[in-house]
Protein backbone atom coordinates (compact mmCIF):
# COMPACT_ATOMS: atom_id res chain seq x y z
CA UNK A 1 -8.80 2.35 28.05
CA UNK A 2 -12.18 0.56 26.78
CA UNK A 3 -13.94 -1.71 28.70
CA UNK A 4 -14.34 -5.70 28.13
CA UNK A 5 -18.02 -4.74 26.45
CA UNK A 6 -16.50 -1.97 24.45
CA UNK A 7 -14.14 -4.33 23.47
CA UNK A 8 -17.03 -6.57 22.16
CA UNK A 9 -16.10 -9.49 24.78
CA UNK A 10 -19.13 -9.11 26.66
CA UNK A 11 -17.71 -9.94 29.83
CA UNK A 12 -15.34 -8.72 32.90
CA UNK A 13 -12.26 -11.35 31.78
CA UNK A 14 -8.97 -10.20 30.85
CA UNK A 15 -9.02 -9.40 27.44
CA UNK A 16 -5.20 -11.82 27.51
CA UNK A 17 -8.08 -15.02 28.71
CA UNK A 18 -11.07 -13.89 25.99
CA UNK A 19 -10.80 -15.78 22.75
CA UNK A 20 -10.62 -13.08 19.25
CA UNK A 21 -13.54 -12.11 17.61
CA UNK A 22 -14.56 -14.70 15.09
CA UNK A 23 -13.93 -11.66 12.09
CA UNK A 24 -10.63 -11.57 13.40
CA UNK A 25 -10.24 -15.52 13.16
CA UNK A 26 -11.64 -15.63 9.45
CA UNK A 27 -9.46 -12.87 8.61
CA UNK A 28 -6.26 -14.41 9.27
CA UNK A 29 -7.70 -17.92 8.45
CA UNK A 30 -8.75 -16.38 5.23
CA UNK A 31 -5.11 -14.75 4.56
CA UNK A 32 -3.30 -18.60 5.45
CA UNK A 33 -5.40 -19.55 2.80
CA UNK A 34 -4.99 -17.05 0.18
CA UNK A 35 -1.52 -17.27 0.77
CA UNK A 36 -1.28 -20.84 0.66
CA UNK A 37 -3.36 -21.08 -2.86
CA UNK A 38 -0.93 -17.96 -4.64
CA UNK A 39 1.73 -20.41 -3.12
CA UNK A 40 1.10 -23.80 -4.45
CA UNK A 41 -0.79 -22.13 -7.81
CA UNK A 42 2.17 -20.45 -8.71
CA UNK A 43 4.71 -23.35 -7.85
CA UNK A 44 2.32 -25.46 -9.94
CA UNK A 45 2.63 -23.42 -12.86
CA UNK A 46 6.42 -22.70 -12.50
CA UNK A 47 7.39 -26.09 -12.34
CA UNK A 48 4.43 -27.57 -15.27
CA UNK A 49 3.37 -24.58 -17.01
CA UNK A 50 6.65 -22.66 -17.96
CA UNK A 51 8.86 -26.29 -17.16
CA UNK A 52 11.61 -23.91 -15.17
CA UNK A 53 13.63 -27.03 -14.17
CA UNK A 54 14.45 -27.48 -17.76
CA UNK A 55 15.22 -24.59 -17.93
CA UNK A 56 16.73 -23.59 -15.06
CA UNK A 57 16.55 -19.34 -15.17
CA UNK A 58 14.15 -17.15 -17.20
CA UNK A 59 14.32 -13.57 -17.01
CA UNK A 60 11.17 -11.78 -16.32
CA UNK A 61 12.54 -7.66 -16.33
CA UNK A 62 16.02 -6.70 -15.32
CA UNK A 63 15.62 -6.64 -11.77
CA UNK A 64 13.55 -10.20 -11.63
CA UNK A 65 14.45 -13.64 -12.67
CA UNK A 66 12.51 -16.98 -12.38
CA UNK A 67 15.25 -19.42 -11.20
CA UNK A 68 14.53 -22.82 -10.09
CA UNK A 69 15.82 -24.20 -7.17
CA UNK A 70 15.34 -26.92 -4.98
CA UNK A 71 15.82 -25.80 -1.30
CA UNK A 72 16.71 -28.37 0.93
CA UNK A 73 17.39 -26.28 4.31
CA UNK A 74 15.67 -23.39 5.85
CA UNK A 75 15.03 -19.33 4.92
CA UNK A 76 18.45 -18.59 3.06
CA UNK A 77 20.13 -22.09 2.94
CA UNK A 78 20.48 -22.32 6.80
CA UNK A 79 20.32 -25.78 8.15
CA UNK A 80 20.22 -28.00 5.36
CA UNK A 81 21.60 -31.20 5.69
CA UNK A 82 19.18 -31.95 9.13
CA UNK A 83 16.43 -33.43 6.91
CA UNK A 84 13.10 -32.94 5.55
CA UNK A 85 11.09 -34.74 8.60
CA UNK A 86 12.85 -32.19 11.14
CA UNK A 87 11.53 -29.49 9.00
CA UNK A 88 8.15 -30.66 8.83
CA UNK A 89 7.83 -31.15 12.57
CA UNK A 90 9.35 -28.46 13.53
CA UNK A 91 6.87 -26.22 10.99
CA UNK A 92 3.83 -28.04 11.66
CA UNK A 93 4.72 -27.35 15.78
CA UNK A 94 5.08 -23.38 14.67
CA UNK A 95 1.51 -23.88 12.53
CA UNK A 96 -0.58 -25.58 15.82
CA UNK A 97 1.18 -22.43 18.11
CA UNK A 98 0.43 -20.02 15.37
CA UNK A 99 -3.63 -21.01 15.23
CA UNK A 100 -4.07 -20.78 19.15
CA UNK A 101 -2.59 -17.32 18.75
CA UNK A 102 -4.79 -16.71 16.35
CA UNK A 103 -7.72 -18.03 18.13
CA UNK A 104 -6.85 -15.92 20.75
CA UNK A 105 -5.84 -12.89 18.86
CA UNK A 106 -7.92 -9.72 19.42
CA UNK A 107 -6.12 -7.38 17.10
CA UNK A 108 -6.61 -7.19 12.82
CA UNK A 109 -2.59 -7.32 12.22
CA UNK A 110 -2.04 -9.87 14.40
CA UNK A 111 -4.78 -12.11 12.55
CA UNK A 112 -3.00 -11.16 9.41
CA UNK A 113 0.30 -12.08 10.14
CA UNK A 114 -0.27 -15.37 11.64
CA UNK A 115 -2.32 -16.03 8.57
CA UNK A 116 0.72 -14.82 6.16
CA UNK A 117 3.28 -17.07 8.73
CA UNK A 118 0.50 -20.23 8.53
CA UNK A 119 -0.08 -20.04 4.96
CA UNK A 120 3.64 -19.46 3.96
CA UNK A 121 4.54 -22.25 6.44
CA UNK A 122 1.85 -24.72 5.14
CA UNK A 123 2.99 -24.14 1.35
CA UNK A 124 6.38 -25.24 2.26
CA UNK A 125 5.20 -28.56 4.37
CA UNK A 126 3.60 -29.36 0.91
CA UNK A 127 6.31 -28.41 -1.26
CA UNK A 128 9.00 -31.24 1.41
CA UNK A 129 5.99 -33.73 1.56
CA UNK A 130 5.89 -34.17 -2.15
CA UNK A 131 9.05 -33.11 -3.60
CA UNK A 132 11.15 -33.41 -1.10
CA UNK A 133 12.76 -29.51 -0.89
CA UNK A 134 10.59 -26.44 -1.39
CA UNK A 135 10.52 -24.73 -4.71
CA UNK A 136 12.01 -21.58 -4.69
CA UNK A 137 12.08 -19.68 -7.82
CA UNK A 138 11.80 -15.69 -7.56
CA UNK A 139 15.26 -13.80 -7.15
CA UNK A 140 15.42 -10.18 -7.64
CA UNK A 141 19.15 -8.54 -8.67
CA UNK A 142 20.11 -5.43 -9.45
CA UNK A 143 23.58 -4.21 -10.99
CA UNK A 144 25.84 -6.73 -9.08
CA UNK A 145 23.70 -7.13 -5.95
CA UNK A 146 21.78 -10.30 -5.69
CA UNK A 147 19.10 -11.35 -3.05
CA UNK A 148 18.40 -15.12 -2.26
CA UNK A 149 15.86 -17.05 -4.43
CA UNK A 150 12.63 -17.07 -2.60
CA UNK A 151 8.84 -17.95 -2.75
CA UNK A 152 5.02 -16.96 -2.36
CA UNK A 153 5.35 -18.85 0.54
CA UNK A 154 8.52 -16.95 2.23
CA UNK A 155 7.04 -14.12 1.46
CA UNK A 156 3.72 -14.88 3.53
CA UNK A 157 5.95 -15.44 6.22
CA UNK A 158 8.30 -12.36 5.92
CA UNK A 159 5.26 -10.40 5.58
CA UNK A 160 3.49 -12.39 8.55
CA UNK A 161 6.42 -10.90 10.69
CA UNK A 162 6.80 -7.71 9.51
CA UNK A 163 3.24 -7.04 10.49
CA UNK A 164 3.72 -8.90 13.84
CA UNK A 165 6.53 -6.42 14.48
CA UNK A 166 4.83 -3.54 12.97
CA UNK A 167 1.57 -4.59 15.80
CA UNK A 168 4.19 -4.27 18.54
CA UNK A 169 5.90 -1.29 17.96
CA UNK A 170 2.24 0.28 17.51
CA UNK A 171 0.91 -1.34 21.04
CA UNK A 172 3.81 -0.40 22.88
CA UNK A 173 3.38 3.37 21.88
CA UNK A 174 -0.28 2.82 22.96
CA UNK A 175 0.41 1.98 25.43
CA UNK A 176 3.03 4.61 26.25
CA UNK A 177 0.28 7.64 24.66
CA UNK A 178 -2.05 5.97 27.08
């Protein structure tokens, strides 16, 4: 086990109580961003460049369609009906709880995924606050199988906890191997 110096803290705290390393911060600030920009640049030129509402599906290969749709609920349909406002505030609670993590965070994939999860979760805020649903518009098939329509933004997220998960599993064998 390294010390709080080794650790770069510089001090005898508990590395729980030290704030992350400000590379660690910009890292995951600079993924919420990226994320956020592929988000709303590619909804921007889905719904005004190609003009998918008009028309409605466009296949892309055989596996990958561009099909427009207006979600009004949550990841895969769930919830809808509670409206847009709930959604918002319940997002923009997970974004302010997200950021002190990441403030706090001390590890590179935990930086990462809270900057996937608050750039995913961001794009979406935008996409209620001016349209009123988020634009989903990716959906991947094969033969008869179908997956739900999705975005940059849902993937940022997925991602975001994916890697969370992934950080886990790899502490707790850590600190298992000692």
């Amino acid at each position: 086990m390294r010390s709080a110096r080794a650790e770069g803290t510089g001090s005898g705290a508990s590395p729980a109580l030290v704030p992350g390393s400000p590379r660690w911060r910009l890292v995951g600030l600079v993924t919420a961003l990226a994320v956020l920009f592929v988000d709303q640049a590619s909804k921007a030129w889905i719904l005004y460049g190609l003009n998918l509402p008009a028309r409605g599906t466009m296949d892309v290969m055989p596996c990958l369609s561009f099909t427009m749709v207006w979600n009004h609920a949550v990841t895969f349909g769930m919830f809808g009906g509670h409206g847009r406002w709930l959604f918002i505030a319940i997002s923009l609670l997970a974004v302010l709880g997200l950021l002190v993590v990441l403030l706090r965070s001390r590890r590179r994939l935990v930086s990462l995924a809270c900057g996937g999860i608050i750039g995913g979760a961001i794009g979406n805020v935008i996409d209620r606050l001016h349209y009123g649903a988020v634009v989903d518009f990716l959906h991947f098939h094969v033969g008869g199988w179908s997956w739900y329509v999705f975005n940059i933004a849902d993937s940022g997220i997925v991602c975001g906890v994916g890697l969370w998960l992934l950080d886990s599993f790899l502490a707790e064998r850590r600190s298992r191997n000692g």
